[in-house]
Every structure is written in C-alpha cells, then in structure tokens.
N, C-alpha and C. Protein backbone atom coordinates (compact mmCIF):
# COMPACT_ATOMS: atom_id res chain seq x y z
N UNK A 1 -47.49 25.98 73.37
CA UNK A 1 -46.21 25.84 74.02
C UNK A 1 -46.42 25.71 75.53
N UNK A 2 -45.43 24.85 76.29
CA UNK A 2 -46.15 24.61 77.58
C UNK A 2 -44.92 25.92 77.97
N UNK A 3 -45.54 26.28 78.89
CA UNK A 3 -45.40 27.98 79.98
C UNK A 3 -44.53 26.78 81.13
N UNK A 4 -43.20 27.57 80.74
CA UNK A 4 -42.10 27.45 82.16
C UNK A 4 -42.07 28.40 82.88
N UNK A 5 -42.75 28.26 84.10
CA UNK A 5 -42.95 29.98 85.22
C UNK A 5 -42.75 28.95 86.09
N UNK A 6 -43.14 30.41 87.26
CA UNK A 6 -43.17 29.75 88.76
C UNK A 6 -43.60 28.96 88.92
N UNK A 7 -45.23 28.81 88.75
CA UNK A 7 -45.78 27.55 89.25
C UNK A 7 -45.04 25.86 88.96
N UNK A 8 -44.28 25.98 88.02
CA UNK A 8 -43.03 24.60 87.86
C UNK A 8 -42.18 24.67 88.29
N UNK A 9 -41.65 25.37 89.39
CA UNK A 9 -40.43 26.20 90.00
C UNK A 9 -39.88 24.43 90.32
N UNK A 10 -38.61 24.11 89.97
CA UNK A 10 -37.98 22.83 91.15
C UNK A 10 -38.23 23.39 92.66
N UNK A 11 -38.34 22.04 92.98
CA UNK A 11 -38.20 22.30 94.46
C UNK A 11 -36.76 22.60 95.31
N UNK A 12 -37.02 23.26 96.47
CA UNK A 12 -35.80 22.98 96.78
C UNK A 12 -34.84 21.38 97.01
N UNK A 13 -33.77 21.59 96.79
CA UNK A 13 -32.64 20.50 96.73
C UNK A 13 -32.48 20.39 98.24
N UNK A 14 -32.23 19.29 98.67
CA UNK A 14 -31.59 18.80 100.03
C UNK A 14 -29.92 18.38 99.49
N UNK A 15 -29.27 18.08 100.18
CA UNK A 15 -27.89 17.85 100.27
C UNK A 15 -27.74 16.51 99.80
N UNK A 16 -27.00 15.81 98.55
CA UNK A 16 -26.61 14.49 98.03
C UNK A 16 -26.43 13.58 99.70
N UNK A 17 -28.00 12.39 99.08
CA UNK A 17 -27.54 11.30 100.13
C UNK A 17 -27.02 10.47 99.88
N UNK A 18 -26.86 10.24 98.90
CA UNK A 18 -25.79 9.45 98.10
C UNK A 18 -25.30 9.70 96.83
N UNK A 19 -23.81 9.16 96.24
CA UNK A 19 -24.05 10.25 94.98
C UNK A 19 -24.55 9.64 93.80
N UNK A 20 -24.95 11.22 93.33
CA UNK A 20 -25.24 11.17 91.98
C UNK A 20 -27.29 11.09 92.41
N UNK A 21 -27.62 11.13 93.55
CA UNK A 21 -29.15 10.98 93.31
C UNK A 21 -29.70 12.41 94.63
N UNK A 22 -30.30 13.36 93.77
CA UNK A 22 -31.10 14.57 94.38
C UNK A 22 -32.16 14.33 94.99
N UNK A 23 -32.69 14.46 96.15
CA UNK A 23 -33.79 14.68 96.67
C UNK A 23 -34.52 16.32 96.44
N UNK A 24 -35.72 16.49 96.66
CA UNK A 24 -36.63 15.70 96.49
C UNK A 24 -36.61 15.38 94.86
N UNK A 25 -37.21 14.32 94.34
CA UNK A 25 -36.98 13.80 92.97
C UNK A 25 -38.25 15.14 92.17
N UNK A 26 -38.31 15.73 90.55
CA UNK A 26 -38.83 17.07 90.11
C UNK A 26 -39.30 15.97 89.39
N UNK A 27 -40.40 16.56 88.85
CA UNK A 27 -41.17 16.27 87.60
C UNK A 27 -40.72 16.56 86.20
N UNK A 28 -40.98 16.42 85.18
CA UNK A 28 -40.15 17.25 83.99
C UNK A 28 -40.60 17.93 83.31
N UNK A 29 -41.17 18.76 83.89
CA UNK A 29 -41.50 20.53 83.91
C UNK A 29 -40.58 21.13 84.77
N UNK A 30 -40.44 20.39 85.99
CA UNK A 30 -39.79 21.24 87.04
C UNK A 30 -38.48 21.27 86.50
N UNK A 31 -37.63 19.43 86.21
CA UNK A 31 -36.15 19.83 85.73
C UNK A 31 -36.08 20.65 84.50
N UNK A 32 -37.29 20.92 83.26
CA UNK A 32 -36.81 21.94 82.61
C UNK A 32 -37.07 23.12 82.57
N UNK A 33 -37.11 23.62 84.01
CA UNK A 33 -37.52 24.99 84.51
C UNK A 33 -36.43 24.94 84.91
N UNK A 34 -35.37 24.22 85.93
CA UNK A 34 -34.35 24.32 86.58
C UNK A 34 -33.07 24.20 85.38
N UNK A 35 -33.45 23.76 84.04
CA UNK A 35 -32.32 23.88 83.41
C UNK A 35 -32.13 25.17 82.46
N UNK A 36 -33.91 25.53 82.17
CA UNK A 36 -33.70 27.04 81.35
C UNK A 36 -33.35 28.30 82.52
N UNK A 37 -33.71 27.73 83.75
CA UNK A 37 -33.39 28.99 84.30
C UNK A 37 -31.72 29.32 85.24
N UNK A 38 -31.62 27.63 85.45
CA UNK A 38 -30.37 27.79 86.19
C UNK A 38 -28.85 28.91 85.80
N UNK A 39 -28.67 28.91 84.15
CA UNK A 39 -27.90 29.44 83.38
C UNK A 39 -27.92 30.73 83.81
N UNK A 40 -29.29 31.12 83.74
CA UNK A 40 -29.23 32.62 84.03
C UNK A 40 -28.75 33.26 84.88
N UNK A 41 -29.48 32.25 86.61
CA UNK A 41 -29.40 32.45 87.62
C UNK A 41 -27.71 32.37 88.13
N UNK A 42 -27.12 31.80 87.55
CA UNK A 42 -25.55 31.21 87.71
C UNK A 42 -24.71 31.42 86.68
N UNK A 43 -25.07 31.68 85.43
CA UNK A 43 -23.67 32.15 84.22
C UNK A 43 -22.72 33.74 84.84
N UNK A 44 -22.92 34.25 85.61
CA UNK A 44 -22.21 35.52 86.23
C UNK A 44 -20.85 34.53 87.21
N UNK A 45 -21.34 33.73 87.78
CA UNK A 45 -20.31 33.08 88.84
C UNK A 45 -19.64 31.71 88.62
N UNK A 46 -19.62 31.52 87.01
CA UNK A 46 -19.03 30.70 86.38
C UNK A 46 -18.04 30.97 85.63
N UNK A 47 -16.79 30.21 85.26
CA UNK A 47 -15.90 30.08 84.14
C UNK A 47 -16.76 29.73 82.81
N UNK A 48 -16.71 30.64 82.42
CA UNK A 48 -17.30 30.39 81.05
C UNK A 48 -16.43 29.38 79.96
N UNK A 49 -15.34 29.14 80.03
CA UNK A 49 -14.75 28.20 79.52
C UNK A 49 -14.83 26.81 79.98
N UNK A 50 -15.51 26.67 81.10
CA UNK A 50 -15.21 25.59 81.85
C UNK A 50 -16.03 24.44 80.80
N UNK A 51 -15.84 22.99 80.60
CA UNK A 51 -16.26 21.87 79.76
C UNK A 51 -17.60 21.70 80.54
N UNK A 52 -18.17 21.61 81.43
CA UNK A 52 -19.08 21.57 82.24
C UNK A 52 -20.02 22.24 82.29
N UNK A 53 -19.79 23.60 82.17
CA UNK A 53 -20.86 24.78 81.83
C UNK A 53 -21.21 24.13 80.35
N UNK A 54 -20.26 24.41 79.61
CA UNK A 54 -20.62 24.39 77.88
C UNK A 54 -21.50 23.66 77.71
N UNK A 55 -21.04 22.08 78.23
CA UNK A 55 -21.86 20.65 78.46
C UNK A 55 -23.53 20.97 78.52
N UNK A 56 -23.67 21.84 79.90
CA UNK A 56 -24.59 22.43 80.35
C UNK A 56 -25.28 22.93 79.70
N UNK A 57 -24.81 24.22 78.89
CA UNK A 57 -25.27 25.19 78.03
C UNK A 57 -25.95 24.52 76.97
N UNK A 58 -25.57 23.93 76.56
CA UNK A 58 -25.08 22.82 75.25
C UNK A 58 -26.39 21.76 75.27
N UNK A 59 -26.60 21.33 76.42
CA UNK A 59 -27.79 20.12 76.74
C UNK A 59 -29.21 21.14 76.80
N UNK A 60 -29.00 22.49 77.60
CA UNK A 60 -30.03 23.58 77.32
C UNK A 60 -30.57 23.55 76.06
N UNK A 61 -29.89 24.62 75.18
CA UNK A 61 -29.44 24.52 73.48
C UNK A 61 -30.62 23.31 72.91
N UNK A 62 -30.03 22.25 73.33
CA UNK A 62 -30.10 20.86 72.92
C UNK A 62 -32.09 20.20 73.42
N UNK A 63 -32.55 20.91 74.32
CA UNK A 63 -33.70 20.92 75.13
C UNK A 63 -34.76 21.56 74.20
N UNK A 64 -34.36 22.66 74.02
CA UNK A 64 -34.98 23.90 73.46
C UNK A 64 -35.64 23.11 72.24
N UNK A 65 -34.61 22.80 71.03
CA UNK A 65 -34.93 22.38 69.75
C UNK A 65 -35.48 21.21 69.97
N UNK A 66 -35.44 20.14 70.72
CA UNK A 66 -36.46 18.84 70.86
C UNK A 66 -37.71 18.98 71.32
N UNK A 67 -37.81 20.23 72.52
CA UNK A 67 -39.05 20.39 72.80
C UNK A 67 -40.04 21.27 71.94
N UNK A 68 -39.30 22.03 70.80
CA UNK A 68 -39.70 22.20 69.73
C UNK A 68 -41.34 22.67 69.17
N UNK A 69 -42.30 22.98 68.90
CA UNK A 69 -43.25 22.55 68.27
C UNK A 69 -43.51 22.19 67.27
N UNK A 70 -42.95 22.83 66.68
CA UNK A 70 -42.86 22.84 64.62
C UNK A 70 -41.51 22.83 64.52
N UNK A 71 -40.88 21.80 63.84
CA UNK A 71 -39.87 21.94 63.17
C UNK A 71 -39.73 22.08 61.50
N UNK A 72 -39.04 23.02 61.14
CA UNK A 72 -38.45 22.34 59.65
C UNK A 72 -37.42 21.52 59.40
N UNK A 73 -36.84 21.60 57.95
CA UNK A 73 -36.07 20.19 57.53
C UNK A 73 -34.93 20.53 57.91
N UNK A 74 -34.29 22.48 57.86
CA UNK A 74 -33.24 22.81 58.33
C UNK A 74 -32.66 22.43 59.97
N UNK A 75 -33.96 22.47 60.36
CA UNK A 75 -34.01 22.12 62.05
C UNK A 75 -33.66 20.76 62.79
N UNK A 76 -34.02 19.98 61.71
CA UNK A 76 -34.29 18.47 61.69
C UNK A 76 -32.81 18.14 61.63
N UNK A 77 -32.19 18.59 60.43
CA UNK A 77 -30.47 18.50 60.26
C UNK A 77 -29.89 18.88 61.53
N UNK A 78 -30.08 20.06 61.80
CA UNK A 78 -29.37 20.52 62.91
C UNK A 78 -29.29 19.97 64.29
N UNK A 79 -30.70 19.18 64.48
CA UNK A 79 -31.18 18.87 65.87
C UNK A 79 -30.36 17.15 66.17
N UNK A 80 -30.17 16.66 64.62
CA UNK A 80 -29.21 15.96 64.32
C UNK A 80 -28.30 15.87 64.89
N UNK A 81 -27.18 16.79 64.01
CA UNK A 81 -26.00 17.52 64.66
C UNK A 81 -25.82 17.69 66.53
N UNK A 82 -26.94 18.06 67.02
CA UNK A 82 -26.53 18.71 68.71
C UNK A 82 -26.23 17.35 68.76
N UNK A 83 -27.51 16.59 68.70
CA UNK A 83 -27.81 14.96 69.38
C UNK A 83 -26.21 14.64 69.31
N UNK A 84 -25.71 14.31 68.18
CA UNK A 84 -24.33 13.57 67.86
C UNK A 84 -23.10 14.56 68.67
N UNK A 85 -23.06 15.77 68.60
CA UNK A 85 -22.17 16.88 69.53
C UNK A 85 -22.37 16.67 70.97
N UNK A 86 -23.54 16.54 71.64
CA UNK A 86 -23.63 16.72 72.59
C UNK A 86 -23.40 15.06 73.08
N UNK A 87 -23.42 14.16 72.08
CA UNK A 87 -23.03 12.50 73.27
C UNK A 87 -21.52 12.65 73.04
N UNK A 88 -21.37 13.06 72.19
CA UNK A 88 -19.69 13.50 72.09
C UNK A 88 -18.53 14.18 72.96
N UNK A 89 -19.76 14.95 73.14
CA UNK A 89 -18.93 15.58 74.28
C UNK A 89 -19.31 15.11 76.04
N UNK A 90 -20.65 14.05 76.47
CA UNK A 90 -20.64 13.63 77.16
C UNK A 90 -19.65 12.55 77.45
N UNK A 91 -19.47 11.48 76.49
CA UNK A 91 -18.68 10.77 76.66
C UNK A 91 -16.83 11.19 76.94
N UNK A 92 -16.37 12.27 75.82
CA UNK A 92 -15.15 13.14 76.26
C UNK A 92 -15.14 13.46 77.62
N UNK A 93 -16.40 14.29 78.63
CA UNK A 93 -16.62 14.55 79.87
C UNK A 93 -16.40 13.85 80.50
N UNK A 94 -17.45 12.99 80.78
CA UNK A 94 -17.64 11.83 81.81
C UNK A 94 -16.94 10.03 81.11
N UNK A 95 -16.35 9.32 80.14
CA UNK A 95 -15.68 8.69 80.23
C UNK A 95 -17.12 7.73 79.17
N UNK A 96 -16.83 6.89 78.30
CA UNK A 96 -17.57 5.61 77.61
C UNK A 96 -18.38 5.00 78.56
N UNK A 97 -19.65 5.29 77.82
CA UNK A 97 -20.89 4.60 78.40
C UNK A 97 -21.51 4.06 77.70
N UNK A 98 -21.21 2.16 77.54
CA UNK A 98 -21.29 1.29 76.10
C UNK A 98 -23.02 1.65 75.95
N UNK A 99 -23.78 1.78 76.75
CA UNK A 99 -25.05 2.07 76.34
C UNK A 99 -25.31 3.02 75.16
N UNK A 100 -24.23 4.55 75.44
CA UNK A 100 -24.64 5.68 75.09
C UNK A 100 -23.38 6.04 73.81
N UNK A 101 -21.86 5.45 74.01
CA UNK A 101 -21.39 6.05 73.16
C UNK A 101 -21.02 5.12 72.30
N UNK A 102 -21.73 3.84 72.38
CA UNK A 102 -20.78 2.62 71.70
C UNK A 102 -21.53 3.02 69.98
C-alpha cells in the first residue's frame, strides 16, 4: 500500500490566478494526501449538509475503493455504484458535461 504521510504533504497553495487553476501544480500522491486529509483537517468548520462537502466526502469514499489493492466481487459491484453516484451527483452540482454525463 503506498504510505500517505508527510513526506507527500501538498504544497502550499498560492491564491487562484485564474479560475479554476491552483498553483503550485501537486503530484498525485500529494492531491491524495490533500484529499484524505483535508476532511479531517476541515469537517469541524463545515455544514455538514452542504452538496459540496458530501460531493467531497463522496469523491474521498470514491478514492479509497479505486486505489484499492485487492478487491472482491462485492467491491467490484459497489465501486460500480460510487462511479455512477458520484457523476450523478457531479453533474446535479456543477451542470452537464457532454464528455462526462452524456
């Protein structure tokens, strides 16, 4: 199993120079250090109802079981299931993206 610690820490963020794109750009160890740990670091100062968190939570969730090592067949169904829940609810979020929800 690859080890999410410090040494993959994201870097720090600079301020959107344009939107929708973060400086400095993470590796993907680093963004999934910043997504298993962000929850933690931030679920106290959130609406827990909010569609955004869940989204969030939800794509976590959704991380976990793909990065996986061993799956079974029960897992396989299920990992199914997020995939189809979670574009479902991206597209509900953020609006039809013929790439992603057509």
């Amino acid at each position: 199993m690859i080890n999410v610690d410090k040494c993959n820490k994201p870097p720090d963020l600079n301020p959107l120079e344009k939107p929708g794109r973060l400086y400095p750009s993470m590796k993907a160890v680093q963004s999934w250090a910043l997504l298993t740990y962000f929850p933690l670091a931030m679920g106290d100062l959130v609406v827990l109802s909010d569609p955004h968190w869940q989204f969030l939570l939800h794509l976590s969730e959704l991380v976990d079981i793909v990065l996986c090592p061993v799956f079974t067949s029960g897992m396989i169904d299920y990992r199914r299931e997020l995939i189809a829940d979670h574009l479902a609810m991206f597209c509900q979020l953020y609006g039809e993206v013929k790439t992603v929800c057509a």
